[in-house]
N, C-alpha and C. Protein backbone atom coordinates (compact mmCIF):
# COMPACT_ATOMS: atom_id res chain seq x y z
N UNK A 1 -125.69 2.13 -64.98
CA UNK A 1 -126.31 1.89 -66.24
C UNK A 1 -127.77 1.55 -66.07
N UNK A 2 -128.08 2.04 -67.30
CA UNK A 2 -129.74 1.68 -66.93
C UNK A 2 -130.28 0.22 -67.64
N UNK A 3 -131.13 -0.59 -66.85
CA UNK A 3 -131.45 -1.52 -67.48
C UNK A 3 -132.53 -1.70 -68.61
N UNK A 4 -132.41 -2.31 -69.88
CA UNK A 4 -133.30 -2.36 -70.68
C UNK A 4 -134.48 -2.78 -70.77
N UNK A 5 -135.36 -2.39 -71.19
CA UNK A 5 -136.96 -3.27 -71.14
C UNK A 5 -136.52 -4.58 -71.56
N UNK A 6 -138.05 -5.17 -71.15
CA UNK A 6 -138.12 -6.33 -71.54
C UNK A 6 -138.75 -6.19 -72.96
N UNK A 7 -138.34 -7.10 -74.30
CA UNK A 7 -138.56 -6.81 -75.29
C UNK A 7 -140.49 -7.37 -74.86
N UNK A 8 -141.19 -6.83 -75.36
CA UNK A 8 -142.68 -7.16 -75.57
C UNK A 8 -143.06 -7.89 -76.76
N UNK A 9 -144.06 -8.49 -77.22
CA UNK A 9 -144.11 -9.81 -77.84
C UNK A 9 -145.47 -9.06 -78.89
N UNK A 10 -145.93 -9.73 -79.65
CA UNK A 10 -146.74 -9.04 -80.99
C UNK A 10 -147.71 -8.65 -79.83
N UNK A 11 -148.86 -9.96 -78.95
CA UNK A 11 -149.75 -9.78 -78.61
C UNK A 11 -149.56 -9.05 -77.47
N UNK A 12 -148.47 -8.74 -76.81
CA UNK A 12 -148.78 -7.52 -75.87
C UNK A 12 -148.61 -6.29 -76.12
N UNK A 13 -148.37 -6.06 -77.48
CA UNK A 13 -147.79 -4.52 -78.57
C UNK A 13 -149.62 -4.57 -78.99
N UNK A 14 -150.56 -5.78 -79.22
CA UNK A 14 -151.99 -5.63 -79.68
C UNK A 14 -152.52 -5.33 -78.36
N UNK A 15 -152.05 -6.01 -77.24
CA UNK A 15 -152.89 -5.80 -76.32
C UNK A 15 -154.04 -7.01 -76.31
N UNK A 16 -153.39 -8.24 -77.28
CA UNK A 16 -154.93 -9.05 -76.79
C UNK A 16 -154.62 -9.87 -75.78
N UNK A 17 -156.15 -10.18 -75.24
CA UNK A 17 -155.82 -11.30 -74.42
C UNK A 17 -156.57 -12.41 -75.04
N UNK A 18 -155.52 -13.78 -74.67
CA UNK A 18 -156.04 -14.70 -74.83
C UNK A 18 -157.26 -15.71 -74.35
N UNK A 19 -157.02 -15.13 -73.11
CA UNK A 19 -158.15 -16.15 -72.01
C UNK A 19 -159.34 -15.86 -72.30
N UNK A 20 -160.30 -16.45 -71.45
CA UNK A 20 -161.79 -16.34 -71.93
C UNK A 20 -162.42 -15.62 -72.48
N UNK A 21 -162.02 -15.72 -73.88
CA UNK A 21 -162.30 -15.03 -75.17
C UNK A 21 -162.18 -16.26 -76.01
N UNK A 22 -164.10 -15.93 -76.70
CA UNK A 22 -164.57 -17.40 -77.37
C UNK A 22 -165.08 -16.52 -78.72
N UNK A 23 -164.29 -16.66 -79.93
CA UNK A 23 -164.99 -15.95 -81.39
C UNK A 23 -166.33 -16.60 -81.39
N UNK A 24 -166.89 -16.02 -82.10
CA UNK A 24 -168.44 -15.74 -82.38
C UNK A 24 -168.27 -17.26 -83.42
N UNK A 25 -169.28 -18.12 -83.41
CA UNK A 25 -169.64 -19.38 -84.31
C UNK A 25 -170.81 -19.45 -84.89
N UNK A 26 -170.48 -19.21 -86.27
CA UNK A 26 -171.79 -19.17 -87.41
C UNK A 26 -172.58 -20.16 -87.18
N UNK A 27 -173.70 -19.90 -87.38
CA UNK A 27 -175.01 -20.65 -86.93
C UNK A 27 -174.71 -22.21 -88.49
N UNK A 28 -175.14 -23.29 -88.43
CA UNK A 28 -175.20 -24.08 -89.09
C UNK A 28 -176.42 -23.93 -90.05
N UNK A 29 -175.98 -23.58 -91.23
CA UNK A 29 -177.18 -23.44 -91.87
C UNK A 29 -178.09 -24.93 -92.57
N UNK A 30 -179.26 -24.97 -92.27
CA UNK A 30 -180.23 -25.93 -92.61
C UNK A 30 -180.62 -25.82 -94.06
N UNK A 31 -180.62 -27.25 -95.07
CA UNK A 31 -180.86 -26.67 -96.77
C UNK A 31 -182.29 -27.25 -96.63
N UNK A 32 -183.00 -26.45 -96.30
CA UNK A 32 -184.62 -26.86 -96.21
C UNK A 32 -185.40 -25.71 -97.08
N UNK A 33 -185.74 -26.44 -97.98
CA UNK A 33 -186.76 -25.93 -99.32
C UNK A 33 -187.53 -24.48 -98.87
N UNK A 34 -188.21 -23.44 -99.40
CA UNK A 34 -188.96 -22.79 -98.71
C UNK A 34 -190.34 -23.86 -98.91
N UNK A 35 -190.56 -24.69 -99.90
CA UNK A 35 -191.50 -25.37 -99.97
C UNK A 35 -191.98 -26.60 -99.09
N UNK A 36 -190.97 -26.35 -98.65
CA UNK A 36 -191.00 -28.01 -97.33
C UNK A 36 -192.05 -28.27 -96.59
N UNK A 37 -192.59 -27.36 -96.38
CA UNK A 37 -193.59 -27.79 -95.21
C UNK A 37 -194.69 -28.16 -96.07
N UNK A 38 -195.17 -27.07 -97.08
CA UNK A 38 -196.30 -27.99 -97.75
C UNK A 38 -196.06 -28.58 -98.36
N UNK A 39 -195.13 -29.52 -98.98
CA UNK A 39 -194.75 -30.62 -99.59
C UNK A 39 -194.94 -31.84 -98.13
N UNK A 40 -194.62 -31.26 -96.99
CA UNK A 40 -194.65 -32.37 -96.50
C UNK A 40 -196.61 -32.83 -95.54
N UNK A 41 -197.26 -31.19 -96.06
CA UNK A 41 -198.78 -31.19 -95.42
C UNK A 41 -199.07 -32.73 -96.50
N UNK A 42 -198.73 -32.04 -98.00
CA UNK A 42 -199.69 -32.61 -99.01
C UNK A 42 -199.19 -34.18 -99.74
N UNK A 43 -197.94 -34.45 -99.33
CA UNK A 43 -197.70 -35.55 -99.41
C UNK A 43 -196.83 -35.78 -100.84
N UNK A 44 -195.84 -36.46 -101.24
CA UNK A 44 -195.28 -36.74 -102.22
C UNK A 44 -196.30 -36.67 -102.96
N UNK A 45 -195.69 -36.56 -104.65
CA UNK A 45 -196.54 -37.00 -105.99
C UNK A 45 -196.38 -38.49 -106.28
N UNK A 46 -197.46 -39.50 -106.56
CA UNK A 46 -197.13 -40.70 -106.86
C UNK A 46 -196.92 -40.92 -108.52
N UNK A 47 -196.29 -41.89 -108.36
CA UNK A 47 -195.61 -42.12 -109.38
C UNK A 47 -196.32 -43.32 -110.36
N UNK A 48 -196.76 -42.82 -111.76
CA UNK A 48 -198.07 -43.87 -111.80
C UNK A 48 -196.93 -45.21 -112.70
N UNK A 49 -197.81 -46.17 -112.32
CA UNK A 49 -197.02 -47.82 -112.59
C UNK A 49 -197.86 -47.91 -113.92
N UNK A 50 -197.25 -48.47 -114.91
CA UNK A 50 -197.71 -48.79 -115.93
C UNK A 50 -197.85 -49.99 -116.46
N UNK A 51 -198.57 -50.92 -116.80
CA UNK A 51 -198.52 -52.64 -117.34
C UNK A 51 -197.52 -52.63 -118.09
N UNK A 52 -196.80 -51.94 -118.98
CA UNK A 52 -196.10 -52.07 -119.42
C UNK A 52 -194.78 -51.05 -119.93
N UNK A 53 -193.61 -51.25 -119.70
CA UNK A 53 -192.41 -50.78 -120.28
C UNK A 53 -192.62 -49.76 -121.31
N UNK A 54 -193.22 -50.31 -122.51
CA UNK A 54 -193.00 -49.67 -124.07
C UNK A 54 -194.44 -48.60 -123.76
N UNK A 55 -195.31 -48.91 -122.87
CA UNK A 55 -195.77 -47.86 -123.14
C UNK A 55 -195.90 -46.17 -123.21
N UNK A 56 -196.20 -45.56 -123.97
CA UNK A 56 -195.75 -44.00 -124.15
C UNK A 56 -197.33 -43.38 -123.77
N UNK A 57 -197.42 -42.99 -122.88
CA UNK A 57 -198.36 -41.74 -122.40
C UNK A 57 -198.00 -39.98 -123.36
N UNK A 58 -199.03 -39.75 -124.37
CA UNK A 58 -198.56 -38.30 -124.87
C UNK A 58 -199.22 -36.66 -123.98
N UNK A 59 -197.72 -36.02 -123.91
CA UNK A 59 -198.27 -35.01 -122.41
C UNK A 59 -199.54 -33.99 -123.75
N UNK A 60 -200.48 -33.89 -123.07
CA UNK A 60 -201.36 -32.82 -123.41
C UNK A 60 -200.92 -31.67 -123.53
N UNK A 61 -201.00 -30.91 -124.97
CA UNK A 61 -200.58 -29.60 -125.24
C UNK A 61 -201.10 -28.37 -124.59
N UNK A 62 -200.95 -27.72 -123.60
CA UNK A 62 -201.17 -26.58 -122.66
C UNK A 62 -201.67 -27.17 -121.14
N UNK A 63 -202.28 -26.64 -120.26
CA UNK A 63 -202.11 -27.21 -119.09
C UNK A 63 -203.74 -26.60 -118.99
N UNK A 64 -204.27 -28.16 -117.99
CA UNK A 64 -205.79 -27.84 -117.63
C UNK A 64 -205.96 -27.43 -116.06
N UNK A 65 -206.62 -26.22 -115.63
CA UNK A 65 -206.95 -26.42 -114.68
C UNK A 65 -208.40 -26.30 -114.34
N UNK A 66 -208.74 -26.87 -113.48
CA UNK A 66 -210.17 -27.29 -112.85
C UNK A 66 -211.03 -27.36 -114.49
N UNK A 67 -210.51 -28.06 -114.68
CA UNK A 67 -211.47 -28.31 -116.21
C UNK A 67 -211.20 -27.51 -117.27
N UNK A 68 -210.61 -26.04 -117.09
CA UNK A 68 -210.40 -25.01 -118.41
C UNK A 68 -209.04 -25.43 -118.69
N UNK A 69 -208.90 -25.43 -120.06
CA UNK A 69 -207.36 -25.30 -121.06
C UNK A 69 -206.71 -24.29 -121.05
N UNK A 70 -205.50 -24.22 -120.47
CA UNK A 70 -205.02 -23.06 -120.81
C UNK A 70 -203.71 -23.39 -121.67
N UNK A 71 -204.00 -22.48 -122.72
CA UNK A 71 -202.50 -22.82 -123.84
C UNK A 71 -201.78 -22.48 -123.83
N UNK A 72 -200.78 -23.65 -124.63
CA UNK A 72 -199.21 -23.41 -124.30
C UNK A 72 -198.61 -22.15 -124.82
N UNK A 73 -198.02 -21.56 -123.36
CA UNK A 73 -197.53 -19.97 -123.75
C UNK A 73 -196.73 -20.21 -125.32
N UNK A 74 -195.57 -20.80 -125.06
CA UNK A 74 -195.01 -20.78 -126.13
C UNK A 74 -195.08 -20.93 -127.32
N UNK A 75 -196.05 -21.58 -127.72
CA UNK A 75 -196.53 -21.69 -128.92
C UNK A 75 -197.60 -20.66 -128.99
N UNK A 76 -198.21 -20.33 -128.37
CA UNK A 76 -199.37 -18.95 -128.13
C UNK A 76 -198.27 -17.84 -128.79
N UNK A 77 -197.38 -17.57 -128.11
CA UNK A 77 -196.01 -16.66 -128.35
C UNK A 77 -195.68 -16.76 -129.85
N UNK A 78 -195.38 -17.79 -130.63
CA UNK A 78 -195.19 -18.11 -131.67
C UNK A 78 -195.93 -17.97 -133.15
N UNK A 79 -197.30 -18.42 -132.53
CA UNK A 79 -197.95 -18.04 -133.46
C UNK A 79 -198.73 -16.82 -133.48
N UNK A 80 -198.29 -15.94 -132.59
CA UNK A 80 -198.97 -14.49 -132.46
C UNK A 80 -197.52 -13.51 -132.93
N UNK A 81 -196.17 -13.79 -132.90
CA UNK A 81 -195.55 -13.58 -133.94
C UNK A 81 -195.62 -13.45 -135.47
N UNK A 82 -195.97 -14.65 -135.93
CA UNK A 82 -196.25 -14.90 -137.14
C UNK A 82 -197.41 -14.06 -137.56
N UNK A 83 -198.40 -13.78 -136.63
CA UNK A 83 -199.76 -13.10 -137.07
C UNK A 83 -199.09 -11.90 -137.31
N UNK A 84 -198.51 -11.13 -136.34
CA UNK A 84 -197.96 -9.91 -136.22
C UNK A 84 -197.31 -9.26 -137.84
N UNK A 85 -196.40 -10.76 -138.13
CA UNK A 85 -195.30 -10.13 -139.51
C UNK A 85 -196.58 -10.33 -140.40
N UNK A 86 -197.35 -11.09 -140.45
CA UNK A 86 -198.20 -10.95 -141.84
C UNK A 86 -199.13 -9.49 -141.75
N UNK A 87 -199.52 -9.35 -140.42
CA UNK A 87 -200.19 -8.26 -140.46
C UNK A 87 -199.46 -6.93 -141.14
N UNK A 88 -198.08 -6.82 -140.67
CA UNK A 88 -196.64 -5.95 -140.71
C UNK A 88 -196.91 -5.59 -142.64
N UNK A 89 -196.72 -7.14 -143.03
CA UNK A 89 -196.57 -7.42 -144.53
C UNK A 89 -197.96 -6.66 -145.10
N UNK A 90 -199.15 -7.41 -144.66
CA UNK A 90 -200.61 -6.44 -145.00
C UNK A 90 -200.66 -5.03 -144.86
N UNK A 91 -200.39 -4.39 -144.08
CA UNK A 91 -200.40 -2.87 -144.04
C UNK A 91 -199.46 -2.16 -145.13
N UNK A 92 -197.65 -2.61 -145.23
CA UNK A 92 -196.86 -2.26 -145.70
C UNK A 92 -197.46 -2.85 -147.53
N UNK A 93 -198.05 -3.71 -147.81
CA UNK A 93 -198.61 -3.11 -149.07
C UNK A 93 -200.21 -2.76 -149.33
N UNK A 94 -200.55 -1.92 -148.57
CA UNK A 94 -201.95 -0.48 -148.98
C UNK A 94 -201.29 0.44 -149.84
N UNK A 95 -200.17 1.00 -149.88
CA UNK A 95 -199.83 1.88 -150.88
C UNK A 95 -199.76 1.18 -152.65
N UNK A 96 -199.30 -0.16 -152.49
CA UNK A 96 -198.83 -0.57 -153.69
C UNK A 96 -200.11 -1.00 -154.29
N UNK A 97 -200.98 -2.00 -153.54
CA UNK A 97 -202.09 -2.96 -154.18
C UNK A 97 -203.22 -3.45 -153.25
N UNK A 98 -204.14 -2.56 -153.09
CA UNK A 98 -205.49 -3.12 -152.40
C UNK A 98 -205.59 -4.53 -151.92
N UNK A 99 -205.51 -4.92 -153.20
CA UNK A 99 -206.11 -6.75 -153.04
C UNK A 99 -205.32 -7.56 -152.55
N UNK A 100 -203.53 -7.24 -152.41
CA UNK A 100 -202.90 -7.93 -151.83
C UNK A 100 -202.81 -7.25 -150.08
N UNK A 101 -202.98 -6.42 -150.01
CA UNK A 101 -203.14 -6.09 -148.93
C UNK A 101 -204.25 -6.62 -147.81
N UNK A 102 -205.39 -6.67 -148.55
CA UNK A 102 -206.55 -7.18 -148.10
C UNK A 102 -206.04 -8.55 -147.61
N UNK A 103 -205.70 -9.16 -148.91
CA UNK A 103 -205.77 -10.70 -148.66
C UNK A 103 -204.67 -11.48 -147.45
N UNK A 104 -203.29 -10.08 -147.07
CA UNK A 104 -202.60 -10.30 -146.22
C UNK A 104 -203.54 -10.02 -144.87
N UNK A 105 -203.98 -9.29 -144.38
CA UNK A 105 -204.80 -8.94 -143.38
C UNK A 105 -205.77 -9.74 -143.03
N UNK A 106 -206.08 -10.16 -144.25
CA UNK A 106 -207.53 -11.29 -143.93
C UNK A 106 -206.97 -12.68 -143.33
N UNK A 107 -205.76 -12.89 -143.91
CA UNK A 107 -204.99 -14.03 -143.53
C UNK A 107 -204.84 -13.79 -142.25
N UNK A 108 -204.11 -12.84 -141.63
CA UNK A 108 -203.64 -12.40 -140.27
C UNK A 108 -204.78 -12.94 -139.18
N UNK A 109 -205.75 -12.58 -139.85
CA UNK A 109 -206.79 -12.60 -138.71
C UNK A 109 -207.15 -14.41 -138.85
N UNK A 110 -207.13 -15.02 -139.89
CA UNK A 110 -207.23 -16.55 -139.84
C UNK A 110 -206.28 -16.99 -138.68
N UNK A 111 -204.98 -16.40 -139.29
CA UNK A 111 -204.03 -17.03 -138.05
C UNK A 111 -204.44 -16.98 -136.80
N UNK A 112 -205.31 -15.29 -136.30
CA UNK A 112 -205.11 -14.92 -134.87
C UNK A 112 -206.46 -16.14 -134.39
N UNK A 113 -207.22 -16.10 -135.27
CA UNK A 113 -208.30 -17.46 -134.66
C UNK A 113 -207.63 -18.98 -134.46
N UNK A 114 -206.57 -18.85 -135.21
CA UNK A 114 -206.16 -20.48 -134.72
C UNK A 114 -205.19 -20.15 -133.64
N UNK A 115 -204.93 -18.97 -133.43
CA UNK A 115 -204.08 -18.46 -132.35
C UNK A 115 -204.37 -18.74 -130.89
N UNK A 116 -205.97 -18.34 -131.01
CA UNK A 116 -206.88 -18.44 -129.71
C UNK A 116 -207.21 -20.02 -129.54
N UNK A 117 -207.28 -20.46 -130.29
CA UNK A 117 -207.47 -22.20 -130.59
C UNK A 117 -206.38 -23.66 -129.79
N UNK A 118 -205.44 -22.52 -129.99
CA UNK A 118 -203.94 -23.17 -129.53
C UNK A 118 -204.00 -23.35 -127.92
């Protein structure tokens, strides 16, 4: 009679070996800002102390740099909307009535000067 194999086991049907065989280990990732370094050239922002509690500092509407104003987009955005529909409204009556037309257009352009103002 002939003798039977030896039954073989998962990992010698894969063929792996176990021994000095080390899986690959993901690097540890670091949560460092891309901003880090010049935050740390230029130094924290200080934090200003005030005499008192109740007092309210009001933030300035648009942002200054080196001395020029520049205005707040959003409200820039807003009220150049509004110019837009009156202008919309001024054109859409030239067919009906001169003078209201005029007087919508003329308005438009009041707005767009307080527009630039903003």
């Amino acid at each position: 009679m002939k003798k039977s194999a030896k039954p073989r086991t998962l990992n010698e049907i894969r063929q792996t070996k176990e021994y000095g065989y080390k899986p690959p280990v993901a690097k540890k990732k670091t949560k460092e800002r891309p901003l880090a370094e010049w935050e740390k050239k230029l130094g924290k922002p200080k934090k200003q102390d005030w005499a008192y509690s109740d007092t309210k500092v009001k933030k300035p509407r648009g942002i200054e740099i080196d001395g020029h104003k520049i205005p707040d987009p959003k409200l820039h955005q807003q009220i150049s909307f509004i110019k837009s529909g009156i202008r919309i409204l001024g054109y859409a009556c030239i067919p009906f009535s001169l003078f209201w037309a005029t007087a919508f257009l003329i308005l438009s352009e009041v707005v767009g000067i307080i527009e630039e103002l903003v």
